[in-house]
PDB file of N, CA and C in Angstrom:
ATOM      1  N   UNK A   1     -47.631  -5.885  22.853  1.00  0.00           N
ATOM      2  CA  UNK A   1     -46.505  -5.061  22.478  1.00  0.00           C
ATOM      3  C   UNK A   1     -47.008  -3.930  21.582  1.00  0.00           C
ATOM      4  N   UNK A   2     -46.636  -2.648  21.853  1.00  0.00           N
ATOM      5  CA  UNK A   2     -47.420  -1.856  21.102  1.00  0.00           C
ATOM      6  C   UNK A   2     -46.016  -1.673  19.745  1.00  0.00           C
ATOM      7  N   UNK A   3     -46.495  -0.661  18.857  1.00  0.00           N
ATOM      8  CA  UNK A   3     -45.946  -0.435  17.797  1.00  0.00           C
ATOM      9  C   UNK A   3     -44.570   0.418  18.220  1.00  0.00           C
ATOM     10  N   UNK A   4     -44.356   0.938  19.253  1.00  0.00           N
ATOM     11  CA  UNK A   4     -43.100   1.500  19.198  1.00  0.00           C
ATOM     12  C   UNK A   4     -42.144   0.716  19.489  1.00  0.00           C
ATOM     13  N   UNK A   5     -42.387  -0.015  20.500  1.00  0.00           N
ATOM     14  CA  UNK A   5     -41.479  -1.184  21.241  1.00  0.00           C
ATOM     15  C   UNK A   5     -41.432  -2.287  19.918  1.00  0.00           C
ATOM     16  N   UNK A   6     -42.358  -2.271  18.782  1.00  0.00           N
ATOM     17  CA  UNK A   6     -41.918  -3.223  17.794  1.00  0.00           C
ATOM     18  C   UNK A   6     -41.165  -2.428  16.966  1.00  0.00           C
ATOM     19  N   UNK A   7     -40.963  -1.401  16.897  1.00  0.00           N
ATOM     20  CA  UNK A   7     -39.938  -0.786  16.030  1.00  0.00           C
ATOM     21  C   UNK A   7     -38.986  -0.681  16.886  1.00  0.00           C
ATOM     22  N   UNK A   8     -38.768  -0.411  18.090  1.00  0.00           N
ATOM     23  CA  UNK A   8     -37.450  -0.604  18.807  1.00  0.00           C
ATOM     24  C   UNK A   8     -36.405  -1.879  18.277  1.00  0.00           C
ATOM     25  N   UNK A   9     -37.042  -2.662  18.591  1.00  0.00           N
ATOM     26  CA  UNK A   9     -36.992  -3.833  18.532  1.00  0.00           C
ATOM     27  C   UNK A   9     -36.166  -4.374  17.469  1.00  0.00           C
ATOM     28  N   UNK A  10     -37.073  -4.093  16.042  1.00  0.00           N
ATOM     29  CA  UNK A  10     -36.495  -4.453  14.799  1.00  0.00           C
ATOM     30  C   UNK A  10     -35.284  -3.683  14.591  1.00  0.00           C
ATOM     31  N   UNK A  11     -35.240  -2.370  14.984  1.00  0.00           N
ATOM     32  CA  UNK A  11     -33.886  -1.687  14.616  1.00  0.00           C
ATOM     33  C   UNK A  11     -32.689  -1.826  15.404  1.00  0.00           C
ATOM     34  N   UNK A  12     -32.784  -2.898  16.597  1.00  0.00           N
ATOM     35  CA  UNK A  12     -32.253  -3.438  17.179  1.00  0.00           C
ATOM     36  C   UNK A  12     -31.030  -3.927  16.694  1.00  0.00           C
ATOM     37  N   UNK A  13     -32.113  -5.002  15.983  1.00  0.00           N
ATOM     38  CA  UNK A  13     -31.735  -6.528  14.957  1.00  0.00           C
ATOM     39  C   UNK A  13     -30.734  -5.971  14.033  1.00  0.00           C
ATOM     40  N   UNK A  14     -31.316  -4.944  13.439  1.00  0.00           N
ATOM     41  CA  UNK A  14     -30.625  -4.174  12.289  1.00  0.00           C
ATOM     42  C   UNK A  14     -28.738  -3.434  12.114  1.00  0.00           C
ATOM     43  N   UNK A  15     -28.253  -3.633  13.859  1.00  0.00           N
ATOM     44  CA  UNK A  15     -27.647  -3.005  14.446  1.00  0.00           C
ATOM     45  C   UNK A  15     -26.360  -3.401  13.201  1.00  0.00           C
ATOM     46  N   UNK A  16     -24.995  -2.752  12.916  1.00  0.00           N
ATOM     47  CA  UNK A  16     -23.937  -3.323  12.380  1.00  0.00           C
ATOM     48  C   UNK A  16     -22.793  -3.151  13.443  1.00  0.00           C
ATOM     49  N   UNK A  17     -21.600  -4.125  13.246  1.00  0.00           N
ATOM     50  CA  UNK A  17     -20.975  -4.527  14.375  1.00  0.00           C
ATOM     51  C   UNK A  17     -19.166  -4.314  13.579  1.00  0.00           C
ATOM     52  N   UNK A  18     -18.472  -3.243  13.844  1.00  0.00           N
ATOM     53  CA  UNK A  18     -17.312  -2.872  12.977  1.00  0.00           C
ATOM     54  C   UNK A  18     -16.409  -3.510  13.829  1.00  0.00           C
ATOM     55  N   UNK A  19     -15.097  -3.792  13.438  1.00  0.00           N
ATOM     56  CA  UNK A  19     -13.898  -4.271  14.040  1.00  0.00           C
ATOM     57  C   UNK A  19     -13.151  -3.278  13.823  1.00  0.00           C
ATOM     58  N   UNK A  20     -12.852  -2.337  14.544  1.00  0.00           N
ATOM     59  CA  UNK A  20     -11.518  -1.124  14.235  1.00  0.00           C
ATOM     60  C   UNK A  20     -10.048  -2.142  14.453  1.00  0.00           C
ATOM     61  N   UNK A  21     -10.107  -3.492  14.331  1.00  0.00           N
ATOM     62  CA  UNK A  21      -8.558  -3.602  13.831  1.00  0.00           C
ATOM     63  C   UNK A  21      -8.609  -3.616  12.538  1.00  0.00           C
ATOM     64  N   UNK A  22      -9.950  -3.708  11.485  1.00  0.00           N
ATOM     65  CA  UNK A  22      -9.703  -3.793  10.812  1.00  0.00           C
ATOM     66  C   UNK A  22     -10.046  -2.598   9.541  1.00  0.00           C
ATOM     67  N   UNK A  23      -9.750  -1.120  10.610  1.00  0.00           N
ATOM     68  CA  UNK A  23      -9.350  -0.110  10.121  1.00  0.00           C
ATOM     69  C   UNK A  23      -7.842   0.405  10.745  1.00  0.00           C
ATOM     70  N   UNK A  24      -7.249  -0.448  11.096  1.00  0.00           N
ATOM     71  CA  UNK A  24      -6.076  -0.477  11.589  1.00  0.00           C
ATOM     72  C   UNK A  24      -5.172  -0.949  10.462  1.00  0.00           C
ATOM     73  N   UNK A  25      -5.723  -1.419   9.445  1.00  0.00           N
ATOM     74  CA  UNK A  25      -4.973  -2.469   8.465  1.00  0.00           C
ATOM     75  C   UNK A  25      -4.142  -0.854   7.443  1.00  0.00           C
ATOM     76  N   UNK A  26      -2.864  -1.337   7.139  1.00  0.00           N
ATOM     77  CA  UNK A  26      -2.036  -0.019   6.543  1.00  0.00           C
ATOM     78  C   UNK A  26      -2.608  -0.891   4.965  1.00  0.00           C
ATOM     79  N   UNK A  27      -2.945   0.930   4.196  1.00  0.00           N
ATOM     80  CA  UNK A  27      -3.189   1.236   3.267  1.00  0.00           C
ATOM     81  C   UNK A  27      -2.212   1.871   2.650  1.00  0.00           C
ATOM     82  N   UNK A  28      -1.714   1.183   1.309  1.00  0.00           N
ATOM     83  CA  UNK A  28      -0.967   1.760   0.689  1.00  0.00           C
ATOM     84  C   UNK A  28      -0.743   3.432   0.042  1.00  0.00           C
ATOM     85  N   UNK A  29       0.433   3.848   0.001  1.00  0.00           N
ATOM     86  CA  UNK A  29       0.241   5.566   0.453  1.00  0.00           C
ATOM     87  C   UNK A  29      -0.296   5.732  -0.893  1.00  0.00           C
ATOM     88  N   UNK A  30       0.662   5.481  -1.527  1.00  0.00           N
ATOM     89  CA  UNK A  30       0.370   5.827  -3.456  1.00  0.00           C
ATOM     90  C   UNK A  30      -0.633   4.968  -4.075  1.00  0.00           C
ATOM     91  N   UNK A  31      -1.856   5.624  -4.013  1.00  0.00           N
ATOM     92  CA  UNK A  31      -2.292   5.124  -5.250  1.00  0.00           C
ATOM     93  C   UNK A  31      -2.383   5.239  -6.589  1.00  0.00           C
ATOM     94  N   UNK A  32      -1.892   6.503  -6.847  1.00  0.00           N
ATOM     95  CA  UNK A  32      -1.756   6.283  -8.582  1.00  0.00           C
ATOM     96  C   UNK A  32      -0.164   6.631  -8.649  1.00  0.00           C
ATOM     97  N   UNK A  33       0.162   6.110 -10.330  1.00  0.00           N
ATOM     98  CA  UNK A  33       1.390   6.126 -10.945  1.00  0.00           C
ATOM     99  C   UNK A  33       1.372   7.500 -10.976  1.00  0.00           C
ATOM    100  N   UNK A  34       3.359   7.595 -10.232  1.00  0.00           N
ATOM    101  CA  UNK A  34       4.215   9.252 -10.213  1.00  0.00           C
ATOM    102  C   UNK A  34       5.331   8.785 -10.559  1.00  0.00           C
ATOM    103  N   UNK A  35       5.856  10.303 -10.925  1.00  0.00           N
ATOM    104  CA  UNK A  35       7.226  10.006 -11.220  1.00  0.00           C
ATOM    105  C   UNK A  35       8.160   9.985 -10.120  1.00  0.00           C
ATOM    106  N   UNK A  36       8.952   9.149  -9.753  1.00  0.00           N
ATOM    107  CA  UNK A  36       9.811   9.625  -8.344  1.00  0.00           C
ATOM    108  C   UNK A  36      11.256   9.553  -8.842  1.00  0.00           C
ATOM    109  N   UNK A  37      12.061  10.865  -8.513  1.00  0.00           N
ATOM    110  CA  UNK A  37      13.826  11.027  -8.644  1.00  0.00           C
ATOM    111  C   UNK A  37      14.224  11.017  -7.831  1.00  0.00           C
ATOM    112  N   UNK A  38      15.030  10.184  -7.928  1.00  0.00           N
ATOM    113  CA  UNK A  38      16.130   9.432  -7.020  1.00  0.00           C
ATOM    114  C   UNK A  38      17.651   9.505  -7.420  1.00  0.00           C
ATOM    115  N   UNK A  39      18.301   9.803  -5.775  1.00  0.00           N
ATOM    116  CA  UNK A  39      19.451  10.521  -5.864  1.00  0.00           C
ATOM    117  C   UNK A  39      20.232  11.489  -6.041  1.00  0.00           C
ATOM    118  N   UNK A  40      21.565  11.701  -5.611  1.00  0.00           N
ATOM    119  CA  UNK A  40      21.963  13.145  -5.379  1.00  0.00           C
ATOM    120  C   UNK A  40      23.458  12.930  -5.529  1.00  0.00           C
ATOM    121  N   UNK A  41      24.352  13.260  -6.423  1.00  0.00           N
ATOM    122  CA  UNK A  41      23.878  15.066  -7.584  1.00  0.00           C
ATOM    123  C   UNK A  41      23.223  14.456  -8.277  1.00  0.00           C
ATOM    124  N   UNK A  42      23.204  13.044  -9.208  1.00  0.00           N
ATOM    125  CA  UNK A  42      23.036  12.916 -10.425  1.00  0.00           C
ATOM    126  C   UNK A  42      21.292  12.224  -9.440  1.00  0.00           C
ATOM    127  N   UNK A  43      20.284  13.015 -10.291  1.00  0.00           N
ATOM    128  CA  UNK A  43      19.097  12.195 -10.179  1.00  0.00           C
ATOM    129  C   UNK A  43      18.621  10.849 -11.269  1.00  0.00           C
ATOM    130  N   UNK A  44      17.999  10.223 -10.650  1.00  0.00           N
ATOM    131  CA  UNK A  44      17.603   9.103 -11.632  1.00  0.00           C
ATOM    132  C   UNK A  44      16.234   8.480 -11.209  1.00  0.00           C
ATOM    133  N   UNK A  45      15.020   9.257 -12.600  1.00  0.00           N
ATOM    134  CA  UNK A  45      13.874   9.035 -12.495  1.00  0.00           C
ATOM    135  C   UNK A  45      13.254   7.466 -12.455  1.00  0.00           C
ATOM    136  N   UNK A  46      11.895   7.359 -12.206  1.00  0.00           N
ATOM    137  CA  UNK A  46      11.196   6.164 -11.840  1.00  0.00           C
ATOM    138  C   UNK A  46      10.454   6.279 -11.898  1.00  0.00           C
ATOM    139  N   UNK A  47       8.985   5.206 -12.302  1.00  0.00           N
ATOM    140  CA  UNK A  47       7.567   5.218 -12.189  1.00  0.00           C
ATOM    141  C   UNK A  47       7.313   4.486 -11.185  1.00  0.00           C
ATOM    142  N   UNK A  48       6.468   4.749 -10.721  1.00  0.00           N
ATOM    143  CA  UNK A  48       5.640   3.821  -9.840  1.00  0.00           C
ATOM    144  C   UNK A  48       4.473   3.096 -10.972  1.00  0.00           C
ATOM    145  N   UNK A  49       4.956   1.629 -10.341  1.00  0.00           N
ATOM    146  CA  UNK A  49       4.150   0.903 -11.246  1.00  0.00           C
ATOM    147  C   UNK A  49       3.299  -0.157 -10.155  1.00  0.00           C
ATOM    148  N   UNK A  50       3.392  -0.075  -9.001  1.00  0.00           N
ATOM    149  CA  UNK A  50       2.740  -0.723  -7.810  1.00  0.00           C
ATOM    150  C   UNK A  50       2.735  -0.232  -6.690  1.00  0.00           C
ATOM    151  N   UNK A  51       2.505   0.118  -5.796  1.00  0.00           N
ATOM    152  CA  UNK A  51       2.692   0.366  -3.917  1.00  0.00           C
ATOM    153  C   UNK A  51       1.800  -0.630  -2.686  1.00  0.00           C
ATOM    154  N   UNK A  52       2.507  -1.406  -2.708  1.00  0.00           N
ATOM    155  CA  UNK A  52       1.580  -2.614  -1.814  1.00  0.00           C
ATOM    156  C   UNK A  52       2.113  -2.018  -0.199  1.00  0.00           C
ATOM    157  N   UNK A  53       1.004  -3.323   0.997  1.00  0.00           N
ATOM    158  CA  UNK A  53       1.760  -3.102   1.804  1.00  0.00           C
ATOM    159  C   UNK A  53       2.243  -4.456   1.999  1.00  0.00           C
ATOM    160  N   UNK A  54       3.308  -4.838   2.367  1.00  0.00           N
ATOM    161  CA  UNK A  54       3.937  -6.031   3.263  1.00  0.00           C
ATOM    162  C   UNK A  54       4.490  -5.840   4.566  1.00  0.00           C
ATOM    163  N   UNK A  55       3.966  -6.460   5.417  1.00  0.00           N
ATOM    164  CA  UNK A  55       4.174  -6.760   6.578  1.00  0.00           C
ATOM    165  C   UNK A  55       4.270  -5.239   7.518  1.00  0.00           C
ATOM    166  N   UNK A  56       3.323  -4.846   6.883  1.00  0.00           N
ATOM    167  CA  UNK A  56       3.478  -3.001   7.727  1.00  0.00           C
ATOM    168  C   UNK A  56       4.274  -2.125   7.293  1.00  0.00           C
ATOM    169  N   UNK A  57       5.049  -2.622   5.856  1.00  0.00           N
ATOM    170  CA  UNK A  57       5.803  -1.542   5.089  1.00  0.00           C
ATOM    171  C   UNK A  57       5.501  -1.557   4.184  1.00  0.00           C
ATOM    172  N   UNK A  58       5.404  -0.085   3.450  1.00  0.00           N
ATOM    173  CA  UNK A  58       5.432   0.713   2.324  1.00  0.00           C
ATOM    174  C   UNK A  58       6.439   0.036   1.397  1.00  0.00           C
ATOM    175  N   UNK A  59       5.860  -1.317   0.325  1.00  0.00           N
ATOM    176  CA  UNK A  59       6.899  -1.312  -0.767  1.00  0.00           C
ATOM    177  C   UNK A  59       6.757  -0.685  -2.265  1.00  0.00           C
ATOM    178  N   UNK A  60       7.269  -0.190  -2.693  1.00  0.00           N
ATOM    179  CA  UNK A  60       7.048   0.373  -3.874  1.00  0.00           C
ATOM    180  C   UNK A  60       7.451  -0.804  -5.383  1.00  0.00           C
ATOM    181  N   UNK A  61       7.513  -0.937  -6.286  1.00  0.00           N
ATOM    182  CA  UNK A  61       8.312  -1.268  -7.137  1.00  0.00           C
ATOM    183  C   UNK A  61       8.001  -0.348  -8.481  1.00  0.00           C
ATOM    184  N   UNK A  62       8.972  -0.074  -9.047  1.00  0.00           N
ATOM    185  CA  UNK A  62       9.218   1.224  -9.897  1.00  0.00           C
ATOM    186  C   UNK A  62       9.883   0.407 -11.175  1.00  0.00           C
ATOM    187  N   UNK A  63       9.951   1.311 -12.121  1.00  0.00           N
ATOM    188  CA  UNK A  63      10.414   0.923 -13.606  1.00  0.00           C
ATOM    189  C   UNK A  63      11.156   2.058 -14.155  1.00  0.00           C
ATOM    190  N   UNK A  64      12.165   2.301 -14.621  1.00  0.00           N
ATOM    191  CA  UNK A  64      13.024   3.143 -15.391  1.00  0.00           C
ATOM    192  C   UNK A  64      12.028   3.294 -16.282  1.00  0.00           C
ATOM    193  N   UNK A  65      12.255   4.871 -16.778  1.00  0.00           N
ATOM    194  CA  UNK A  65      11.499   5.122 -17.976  1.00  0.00           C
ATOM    195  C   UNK A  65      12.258   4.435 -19.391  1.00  0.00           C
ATOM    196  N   UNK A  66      13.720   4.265 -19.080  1.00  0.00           N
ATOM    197  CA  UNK A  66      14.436   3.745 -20.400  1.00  0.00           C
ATOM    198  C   UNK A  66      14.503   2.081 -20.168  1.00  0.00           C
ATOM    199  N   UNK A  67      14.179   1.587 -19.407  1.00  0.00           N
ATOM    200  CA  UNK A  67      13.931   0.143 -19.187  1.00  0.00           C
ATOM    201  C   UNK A  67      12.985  -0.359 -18.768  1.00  0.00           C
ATOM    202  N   UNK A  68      11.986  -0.561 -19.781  1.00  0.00           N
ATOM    203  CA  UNK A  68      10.619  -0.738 -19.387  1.00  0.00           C
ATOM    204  C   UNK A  68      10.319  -2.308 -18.363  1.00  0.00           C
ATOM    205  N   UNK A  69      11.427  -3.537 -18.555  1.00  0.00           N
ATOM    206  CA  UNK A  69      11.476  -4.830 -18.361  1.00  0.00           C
ATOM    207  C   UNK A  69      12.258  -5.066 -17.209  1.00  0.00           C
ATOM    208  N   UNK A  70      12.286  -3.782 -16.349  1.00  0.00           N
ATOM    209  CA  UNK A  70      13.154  -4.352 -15.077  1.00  0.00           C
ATOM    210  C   UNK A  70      12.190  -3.816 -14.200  1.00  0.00           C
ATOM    211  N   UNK A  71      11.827  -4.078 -12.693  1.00  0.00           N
ATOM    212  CA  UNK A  71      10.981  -3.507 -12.258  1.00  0.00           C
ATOM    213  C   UNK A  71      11.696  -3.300 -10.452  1.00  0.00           C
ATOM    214  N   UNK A  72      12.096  -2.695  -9.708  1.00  0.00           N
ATOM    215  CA  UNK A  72      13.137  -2.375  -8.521  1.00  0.00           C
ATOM    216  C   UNK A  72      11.801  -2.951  -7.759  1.00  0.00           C
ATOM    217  N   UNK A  73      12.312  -3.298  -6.638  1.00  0.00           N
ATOM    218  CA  UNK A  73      11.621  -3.068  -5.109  1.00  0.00           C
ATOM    219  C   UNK A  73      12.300  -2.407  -4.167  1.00  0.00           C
ATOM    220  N   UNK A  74      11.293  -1.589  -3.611  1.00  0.00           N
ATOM    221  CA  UNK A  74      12.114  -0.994  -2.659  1.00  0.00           C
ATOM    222  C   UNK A  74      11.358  -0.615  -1.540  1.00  0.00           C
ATOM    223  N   UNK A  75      11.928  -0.561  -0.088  1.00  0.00           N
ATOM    224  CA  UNK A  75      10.857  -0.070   1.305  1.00  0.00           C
ATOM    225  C   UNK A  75      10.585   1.529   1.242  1.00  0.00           C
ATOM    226  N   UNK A  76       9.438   2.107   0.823  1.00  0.00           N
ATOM    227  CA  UNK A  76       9.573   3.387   1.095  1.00  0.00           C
ATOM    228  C   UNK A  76       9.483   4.450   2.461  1.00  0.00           C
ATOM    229  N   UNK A  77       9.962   4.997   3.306  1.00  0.00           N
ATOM    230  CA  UNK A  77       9.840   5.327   4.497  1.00  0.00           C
ATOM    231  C   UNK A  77       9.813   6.807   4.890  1.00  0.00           C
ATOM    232  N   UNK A  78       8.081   7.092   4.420  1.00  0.00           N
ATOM    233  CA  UNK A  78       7.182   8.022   4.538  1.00  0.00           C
ATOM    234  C   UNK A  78       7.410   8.473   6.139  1.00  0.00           C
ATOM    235  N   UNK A  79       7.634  10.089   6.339  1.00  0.00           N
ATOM    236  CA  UNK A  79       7.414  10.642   7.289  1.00  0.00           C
ATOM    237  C   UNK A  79       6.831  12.268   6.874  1.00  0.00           C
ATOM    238  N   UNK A  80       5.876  12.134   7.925  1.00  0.00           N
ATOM    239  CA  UNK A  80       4.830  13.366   7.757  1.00  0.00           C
ATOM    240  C   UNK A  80       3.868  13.519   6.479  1.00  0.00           C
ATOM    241  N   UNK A  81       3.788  12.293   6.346  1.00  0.00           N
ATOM    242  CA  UNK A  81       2.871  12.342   4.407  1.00  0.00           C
ATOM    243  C   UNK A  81       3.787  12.288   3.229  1.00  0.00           C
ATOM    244  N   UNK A  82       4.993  12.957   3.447  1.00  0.00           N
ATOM    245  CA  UNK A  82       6.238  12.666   2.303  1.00  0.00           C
ATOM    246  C   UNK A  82       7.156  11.852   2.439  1.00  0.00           C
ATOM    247  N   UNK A  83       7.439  11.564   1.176  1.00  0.00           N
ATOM    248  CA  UNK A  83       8.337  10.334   0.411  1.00  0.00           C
ATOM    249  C   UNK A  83       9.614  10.294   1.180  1.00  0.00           C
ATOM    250  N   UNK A  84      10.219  10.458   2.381  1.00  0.00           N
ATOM    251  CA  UNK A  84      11.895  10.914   2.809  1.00  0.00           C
ATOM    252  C   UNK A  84      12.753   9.823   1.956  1.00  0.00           C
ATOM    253  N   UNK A  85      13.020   8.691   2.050  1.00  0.00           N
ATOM    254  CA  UNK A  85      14.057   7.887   1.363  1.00  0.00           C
ATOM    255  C   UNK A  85      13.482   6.566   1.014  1.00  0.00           C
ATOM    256  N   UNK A  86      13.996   5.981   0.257  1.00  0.00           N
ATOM    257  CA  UNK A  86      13.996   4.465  -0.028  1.00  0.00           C
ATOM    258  C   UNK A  86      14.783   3.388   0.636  1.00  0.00           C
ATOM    259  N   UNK A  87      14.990   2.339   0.875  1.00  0.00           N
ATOM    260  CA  UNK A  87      15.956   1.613   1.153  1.00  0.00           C
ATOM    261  C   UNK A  87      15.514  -0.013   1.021  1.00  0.00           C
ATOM    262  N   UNK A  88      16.517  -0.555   0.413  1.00  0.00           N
ATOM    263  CA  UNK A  88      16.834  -2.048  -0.122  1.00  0.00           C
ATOM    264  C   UNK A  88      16.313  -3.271   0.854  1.00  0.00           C
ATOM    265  N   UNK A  89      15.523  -3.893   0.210  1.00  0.00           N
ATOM    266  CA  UNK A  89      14.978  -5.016   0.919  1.00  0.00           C
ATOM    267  C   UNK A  89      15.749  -5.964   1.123  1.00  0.00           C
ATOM    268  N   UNK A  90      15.426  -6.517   2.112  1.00  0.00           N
ATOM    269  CA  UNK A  90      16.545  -8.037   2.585  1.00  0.00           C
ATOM    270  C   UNK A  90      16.162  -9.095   1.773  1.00  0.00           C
ATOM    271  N   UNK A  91      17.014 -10.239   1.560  1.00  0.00           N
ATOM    272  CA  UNK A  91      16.801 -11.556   0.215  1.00  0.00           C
ATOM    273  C   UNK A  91      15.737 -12.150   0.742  1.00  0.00           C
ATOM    274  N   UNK A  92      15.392 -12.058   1.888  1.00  0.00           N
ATOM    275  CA  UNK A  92      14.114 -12.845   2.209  1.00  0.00           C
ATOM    276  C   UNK A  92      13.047 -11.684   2.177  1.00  0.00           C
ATOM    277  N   UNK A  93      12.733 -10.641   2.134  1.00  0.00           N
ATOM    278  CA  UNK A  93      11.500  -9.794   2.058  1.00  0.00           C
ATOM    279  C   UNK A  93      11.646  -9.766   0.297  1.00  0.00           C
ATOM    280  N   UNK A  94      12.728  -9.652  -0.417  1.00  0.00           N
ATOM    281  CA  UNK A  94      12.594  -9.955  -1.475  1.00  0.00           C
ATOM    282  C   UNK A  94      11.950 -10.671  -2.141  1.00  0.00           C
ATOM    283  N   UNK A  95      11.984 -11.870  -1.720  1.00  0.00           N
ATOM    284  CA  UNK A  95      12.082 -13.156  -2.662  1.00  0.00           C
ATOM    285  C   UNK A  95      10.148 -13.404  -2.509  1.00  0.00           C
ATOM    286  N   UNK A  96       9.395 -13.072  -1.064  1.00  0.00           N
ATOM    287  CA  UNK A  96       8.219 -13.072  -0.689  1.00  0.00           C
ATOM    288  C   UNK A  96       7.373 -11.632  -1.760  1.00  0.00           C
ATOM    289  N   UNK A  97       8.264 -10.908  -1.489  1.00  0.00           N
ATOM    290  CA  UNK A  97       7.331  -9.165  -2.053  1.00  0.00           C
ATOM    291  C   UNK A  97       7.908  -9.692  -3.629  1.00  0.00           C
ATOM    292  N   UNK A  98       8.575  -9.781  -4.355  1.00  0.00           N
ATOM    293  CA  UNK A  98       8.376 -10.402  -6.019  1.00  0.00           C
ATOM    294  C   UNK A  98       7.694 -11.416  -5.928  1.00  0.00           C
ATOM    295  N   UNK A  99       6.798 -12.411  -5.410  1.00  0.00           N
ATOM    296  CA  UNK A  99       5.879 -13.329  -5.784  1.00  0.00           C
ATOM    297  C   UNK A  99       4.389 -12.381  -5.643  1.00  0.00           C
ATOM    298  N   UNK A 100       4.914 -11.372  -4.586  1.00  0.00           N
ATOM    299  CA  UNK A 100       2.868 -10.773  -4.144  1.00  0.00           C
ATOM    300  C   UNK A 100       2.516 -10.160  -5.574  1.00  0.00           C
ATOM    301  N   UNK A 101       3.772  -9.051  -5.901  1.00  0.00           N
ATOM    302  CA  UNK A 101       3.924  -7.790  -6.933  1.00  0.00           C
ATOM    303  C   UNK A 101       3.977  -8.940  -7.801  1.00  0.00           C
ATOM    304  N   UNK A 102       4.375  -9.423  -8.471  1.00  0.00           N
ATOM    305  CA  UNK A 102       4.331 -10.330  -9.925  1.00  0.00           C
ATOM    306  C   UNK A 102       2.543 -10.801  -9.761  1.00  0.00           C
ATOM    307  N   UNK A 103       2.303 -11.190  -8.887  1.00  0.00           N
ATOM    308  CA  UNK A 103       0.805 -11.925  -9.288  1.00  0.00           C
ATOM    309  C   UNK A 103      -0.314 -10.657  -9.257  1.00  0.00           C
ATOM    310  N   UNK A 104      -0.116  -9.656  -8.861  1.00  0.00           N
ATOM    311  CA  UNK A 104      -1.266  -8.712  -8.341  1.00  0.00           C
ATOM    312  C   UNK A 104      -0.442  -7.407 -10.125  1.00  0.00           C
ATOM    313  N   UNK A 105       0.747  -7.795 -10.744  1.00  0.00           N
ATOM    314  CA  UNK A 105       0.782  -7.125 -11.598  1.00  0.00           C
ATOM    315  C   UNK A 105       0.121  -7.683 -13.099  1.00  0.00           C
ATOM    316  N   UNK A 106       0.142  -8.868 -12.925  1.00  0.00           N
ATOM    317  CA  UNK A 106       0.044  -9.397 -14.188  1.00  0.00           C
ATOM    318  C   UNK A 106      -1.485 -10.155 -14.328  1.00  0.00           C
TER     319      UNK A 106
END
């Protein structure tokens, strides 16, 4: 075996082997803390204090700036890169997304 066919060879071995499902996996949009206002006429500000994903949705959970000890969940439903609306989780996506967000906050 001459020396090229042994370097073939070894860089062969060397090869790495990717799974694109598992660049398929959704990444949460927000990563750092913003302020987000919510509602219309009267707005009413929020921090982002988490953005996970569950089950292929965007959940946020946010904190009033005047109530530091309550913390919302909510589905956020991003179109074209921006924030369009929020909307209220069901008692069972609830009750699962406050056990993920409580352990990954504290």
């Amino acid at each position: 075996m001459s020396r090229k066919q042994h370097f073939f060879i070894n860089e062969r071995n060397k090869c790495k082997f990717y799974y694109f499902a598992d660049y398929k996996i959704p990444m949460p949009f927000f990563l750092d803390t913003i302020k987000i206002s919510i509602g219309n006429p009267i707005n009413e500000s929020y921090y982002l204090v988490k953005n996970i994903v569950h089950k292929g949705k965007q959940i946020l959970a946010l904190k009033r700036e005047e109530d530091q000890n309550t913390i919302i969940l909510v589905e956020a439903n991003i179109v074209g890169g921006q924030l369009k609306y929020i909307s209220m989780l069901s008692d069972e996506e609830l009750t699962e997304v406050s056990k993920i967000v409580e352990s990954s906050i504290h």
